[in-house]
Protein backbone atom coordinates (compact mmCIF):
# COMPACT_ATOMS: atom_id res chain seq x y z
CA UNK A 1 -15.69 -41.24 55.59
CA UNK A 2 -16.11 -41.24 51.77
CA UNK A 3 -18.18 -38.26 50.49
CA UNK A 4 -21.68 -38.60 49.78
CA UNK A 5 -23.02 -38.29 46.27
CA UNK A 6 -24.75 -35.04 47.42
CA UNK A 7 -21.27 -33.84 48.55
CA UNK A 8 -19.36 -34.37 45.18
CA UNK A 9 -22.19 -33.26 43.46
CA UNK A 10 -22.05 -30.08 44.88
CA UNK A 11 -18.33 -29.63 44.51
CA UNK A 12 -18.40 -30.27 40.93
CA UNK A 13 -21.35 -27.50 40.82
CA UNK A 14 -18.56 -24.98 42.67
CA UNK A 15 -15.96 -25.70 40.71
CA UNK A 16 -17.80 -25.56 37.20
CA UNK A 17 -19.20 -21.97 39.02
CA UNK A 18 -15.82 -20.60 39.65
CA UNK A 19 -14.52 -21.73 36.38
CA UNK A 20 -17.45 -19.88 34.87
CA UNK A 21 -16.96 -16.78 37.08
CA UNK A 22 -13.04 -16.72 35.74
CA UNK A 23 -14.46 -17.04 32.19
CA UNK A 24 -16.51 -14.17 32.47
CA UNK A 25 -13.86 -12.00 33.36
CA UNK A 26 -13.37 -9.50 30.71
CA UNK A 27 -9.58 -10.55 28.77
CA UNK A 28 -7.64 -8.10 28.22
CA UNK A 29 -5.88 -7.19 24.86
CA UNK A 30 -2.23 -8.13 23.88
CA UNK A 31 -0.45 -6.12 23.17
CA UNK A 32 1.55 -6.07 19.83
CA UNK A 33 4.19 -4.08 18.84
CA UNK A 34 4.43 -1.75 16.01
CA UNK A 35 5.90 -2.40 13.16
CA UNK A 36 9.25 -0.02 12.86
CA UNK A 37 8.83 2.20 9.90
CA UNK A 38 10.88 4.92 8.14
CA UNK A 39 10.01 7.70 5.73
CA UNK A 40 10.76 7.30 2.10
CA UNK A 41 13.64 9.78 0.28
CA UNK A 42 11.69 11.84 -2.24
CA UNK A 43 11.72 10.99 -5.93
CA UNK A 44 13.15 13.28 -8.55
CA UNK A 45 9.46 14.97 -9.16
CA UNK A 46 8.86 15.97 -5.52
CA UNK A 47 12.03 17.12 -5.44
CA UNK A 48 11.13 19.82 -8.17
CA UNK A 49 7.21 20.06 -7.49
CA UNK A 50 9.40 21.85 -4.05
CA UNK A 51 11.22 23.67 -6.01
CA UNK A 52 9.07 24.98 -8.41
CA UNK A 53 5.55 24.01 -6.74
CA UNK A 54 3.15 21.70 -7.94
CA UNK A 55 1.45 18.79 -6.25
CA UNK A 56 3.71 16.85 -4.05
CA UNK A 57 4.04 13.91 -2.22
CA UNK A 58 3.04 13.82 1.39
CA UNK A 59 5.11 11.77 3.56
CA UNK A 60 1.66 10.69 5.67
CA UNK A 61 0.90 8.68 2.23
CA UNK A 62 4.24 6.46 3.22
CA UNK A 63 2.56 5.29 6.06
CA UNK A 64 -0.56 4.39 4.17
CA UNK A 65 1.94 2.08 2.22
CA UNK A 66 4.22 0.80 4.64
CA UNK A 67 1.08 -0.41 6.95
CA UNK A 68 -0.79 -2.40 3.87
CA UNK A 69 1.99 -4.25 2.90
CA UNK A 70 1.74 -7.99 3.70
CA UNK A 71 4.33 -9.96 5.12
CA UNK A 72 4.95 -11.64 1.70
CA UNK A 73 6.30 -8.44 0.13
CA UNK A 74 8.67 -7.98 2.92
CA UNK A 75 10.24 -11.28 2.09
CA UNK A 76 12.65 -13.20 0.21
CA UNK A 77 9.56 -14.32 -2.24
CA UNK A 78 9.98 -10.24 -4.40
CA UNK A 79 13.79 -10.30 -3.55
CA UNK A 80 14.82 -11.19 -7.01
CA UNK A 81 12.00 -8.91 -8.30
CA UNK A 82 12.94 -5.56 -6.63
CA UNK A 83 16.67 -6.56 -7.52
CA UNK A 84 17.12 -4.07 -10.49
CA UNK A 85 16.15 -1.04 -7.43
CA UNK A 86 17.13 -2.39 -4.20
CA UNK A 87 19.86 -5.21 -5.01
CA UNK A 88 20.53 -5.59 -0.94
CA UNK A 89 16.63 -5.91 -0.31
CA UNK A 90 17.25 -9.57 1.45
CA UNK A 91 19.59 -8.07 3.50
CA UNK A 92 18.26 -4.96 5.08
CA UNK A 93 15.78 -4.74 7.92
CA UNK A 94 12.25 -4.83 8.08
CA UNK A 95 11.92 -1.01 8.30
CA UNK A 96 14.05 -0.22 5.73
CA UNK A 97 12.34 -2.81 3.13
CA UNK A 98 9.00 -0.82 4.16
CA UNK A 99 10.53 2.48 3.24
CA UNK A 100 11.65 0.81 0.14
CA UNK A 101 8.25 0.21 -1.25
CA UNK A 102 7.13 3.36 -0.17
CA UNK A 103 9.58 4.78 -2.18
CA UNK A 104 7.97 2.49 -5.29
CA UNK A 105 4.94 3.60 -4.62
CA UNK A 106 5.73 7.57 -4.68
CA UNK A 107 7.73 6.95 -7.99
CA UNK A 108 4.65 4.95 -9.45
CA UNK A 109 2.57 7.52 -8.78
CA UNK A 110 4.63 10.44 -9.96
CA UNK A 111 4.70 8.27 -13.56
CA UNK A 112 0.95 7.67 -13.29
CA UNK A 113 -1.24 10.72 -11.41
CA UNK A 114 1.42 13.08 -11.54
CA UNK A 115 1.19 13.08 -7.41
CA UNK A 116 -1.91 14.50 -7.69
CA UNK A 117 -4.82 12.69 -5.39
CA UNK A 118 -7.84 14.10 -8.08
CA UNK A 119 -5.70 12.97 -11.00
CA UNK A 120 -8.90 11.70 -13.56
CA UNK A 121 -8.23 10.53 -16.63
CA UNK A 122 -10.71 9.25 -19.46
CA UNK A 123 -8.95 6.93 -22.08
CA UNK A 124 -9.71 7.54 -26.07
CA UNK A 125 -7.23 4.84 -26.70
CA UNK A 126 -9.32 1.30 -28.84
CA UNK A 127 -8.02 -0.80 -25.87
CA UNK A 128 -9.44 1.42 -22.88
CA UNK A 129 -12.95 1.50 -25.68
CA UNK A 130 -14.31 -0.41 -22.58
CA UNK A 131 -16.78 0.00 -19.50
CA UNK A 132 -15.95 -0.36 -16.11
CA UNK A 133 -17.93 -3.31 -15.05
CA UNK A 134 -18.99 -1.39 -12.00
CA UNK A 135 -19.94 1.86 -13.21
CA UNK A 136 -21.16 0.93 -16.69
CA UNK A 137 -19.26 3.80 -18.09
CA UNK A 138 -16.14 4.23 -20.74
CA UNK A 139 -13.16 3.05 -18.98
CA UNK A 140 -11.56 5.61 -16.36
CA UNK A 141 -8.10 5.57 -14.48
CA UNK A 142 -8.68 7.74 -11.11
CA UNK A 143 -6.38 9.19 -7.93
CA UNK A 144 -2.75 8.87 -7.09
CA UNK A 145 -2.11 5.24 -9.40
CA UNK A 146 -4.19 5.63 -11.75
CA UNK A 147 -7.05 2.89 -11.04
CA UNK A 148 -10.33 2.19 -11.55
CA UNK A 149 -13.95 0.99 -9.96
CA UNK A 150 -14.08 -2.31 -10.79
CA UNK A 151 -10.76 -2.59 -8.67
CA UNK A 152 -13.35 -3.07 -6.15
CA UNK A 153 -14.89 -6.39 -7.50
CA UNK A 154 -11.15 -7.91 -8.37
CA UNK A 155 -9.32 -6.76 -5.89
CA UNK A 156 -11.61 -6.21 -2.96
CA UNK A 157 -10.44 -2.69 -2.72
CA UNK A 158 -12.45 0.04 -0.47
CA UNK A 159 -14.42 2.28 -3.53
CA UNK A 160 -18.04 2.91 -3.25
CA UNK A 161 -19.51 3.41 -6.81
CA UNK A 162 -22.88 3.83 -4.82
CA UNK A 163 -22.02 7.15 -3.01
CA UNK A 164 -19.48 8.43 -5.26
CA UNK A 165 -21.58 8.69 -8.26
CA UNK A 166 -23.50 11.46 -7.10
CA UNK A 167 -19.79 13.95 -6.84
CA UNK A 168 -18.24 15.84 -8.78
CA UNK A 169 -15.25 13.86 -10.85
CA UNK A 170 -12.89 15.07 -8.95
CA UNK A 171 -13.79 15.47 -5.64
CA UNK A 172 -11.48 14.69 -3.37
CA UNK A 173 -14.23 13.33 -1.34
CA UNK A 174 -14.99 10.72 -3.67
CA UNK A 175 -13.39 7.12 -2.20
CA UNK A 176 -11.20 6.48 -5.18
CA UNK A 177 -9.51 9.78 -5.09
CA UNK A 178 -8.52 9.77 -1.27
CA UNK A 179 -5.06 8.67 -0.68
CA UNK A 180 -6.12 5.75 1.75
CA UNK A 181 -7.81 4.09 -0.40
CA UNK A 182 -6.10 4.14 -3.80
CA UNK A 183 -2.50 3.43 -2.25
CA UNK A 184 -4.06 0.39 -0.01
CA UNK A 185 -5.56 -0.83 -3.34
CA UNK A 186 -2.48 -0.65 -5.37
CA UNK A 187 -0.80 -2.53 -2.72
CA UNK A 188 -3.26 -4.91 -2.87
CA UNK A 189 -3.05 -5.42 -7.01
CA UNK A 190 0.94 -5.16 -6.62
CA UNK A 191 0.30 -8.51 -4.18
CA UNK A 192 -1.88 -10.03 -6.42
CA UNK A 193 0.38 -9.75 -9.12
CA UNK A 194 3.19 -10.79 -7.45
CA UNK A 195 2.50 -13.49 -4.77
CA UNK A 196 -1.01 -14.74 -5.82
CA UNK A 197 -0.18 -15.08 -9.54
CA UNK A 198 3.64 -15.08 -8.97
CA UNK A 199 4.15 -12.49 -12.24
CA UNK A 200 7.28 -10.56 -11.68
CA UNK A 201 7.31 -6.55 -10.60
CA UNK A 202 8.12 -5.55 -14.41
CA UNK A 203 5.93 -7.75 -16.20
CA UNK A 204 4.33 -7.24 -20.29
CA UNK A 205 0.87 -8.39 -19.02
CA UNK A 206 1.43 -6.34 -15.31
CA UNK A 207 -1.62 -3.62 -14.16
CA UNK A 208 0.62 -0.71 -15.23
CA UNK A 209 1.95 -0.10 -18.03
CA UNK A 210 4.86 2.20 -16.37
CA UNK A 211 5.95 -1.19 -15.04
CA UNK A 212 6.13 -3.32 -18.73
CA UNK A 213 9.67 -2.94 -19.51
CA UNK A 214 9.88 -1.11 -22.95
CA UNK A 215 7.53 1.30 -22.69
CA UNK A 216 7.37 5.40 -22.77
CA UNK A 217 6.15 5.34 -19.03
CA UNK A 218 8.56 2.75 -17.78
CA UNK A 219 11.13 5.04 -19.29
CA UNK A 220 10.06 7.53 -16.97
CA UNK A 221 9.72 5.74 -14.01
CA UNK A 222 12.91 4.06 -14.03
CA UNK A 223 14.27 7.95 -13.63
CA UNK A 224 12.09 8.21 -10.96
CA UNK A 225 13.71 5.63 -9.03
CA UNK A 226 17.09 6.94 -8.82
CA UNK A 227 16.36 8.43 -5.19
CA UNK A 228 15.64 4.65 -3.26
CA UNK A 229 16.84 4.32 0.18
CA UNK A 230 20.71 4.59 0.44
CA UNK A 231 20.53 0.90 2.15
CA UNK A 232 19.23 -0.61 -0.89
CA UNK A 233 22.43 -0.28 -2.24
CA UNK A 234 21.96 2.13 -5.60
CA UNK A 235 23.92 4.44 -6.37
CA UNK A 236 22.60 8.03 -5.04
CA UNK A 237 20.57 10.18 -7.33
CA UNK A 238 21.58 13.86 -8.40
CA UNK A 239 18.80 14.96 -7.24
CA UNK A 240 18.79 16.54 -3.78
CA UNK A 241 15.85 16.08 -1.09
CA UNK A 242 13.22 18.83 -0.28
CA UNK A 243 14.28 20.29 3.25
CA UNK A 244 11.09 19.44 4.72
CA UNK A 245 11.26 15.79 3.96
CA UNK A 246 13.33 13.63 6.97
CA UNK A 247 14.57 10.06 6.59
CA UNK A 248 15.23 9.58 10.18
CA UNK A 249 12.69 6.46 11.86
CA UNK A 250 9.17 7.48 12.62
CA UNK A 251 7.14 5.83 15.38
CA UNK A 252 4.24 4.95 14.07
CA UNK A 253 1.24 2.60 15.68
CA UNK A 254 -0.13 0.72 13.36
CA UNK A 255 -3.41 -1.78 12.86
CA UNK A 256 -3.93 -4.06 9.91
């Protein structure tokens, strides 16, 4: 006997209700691995900030790095950039190219903020004559790299002008002067530089002037950048590492 219309109506009904039911069901989350990550060597300046005290790096601040980077700057696209500080970069895991920029980013900020988070610096200079275009006031390079409000409007990078107008200049509770925020940034302008405008890492027109070949600061920073990961394939600095520093792989779980 061939079903009735009634009948395969109402099996339809069931089945769109049990399909429903199973769609309801809460999903649960994948799971995705973390990326492997290693701690940075220490440049020549944390090496004697531990010697003879000072602001130093922290090795939680490599993590802020090695988490913000996009896939882009792990690949083959800054290969030839990075070249002149990690000639094996192409060739060396994931982890390793993570403690690599790590590395860059401690030595840029030993050049620029001295290490120090509440590093503030107001610029007398004709070309710094300027106001930020978010605070309305004379040009001002803030926190660990040196960077400024109006970061937030070009690079969509996490300062609030709003709430940290009404602290001190350098308190560290101000947004631009916490670690988080002014490494993620600089990782963000580094990208910017690199993969959205494809401008090499030492570039004339670059963000900071300790990377434009030629100058005082670059001077210094190349010096800085005698410590990179053995794997990169430099030659080992003099300088030896602080004893409280370790290089060996640090499980870390990670969210972008």
């Amino acid at each position: 006997m061939l079903p009735t219309r009634c009948a395969m109506e109402a099996a339809a009904w069931l089945a769109i209700a049990v399909l429903a039911a199973g769609c309801d069901k809460p999903q649960q989350p994948v799971a995705t691995a973390a990326p492997a990550m290693k701690l940075a060597p220490a440049t020549p300046i944390d090496v004697k900030r531990a010697e003879i005290g000072g602001p130093m790096w922290d090795p939680a601040w490599d993590k802020i790095v090695e988490v913000a980077l996009p896939p882009e700057m792990l690949s083959t696209q800054v290969a030839r950039d990075v070249r002149p500080f990690c000639p094996k970069f192409d060739a060396i895991g994931e982890a390793d190219k993570r403690a690599f920029w790590a590395y860059f980013f401690q030595a840029l900020a030993g050049v620029e903020g001295g290490l120090k988070p509440t590093a503030n610096i107001r610029h007398s200079e004709p070309a710094m004559e300027v106001r930020d275009q978010v605070t309305g006031l004379q040009a001002r390079t803030e926190g660990l790299l040196q960077l400024a409000y109006e970061d937030e409007k070009r690079y969509g990078c996490d300062f609030n002008w709003a709430a940290d107008r009404m602290l001190k200049a350098r308190d560290p509770a101000r947004t631009i002067l916490q670690p988080k925020n002014n490494l993620e940034c600089g990782v963000k302008i580094l990208e910017q530089q690199m993969i959205g405008r494809h401008k090499p890492l030492l570039s004339r027109s670059g963000y900071w002037a300790t990377l434009r070949p030629g100058t005082a600061s670059y001077r210094m920073f190349a010096k800085q950048m005698a410590n990179v990961p053995a794997v990169c394939g430099m030659r080992a600095g003099a300088a030896r590492r602080p004893a409280r520093r370790s290089t060996q792989p640090v499980e870390i779980s990670a969210s972008r």
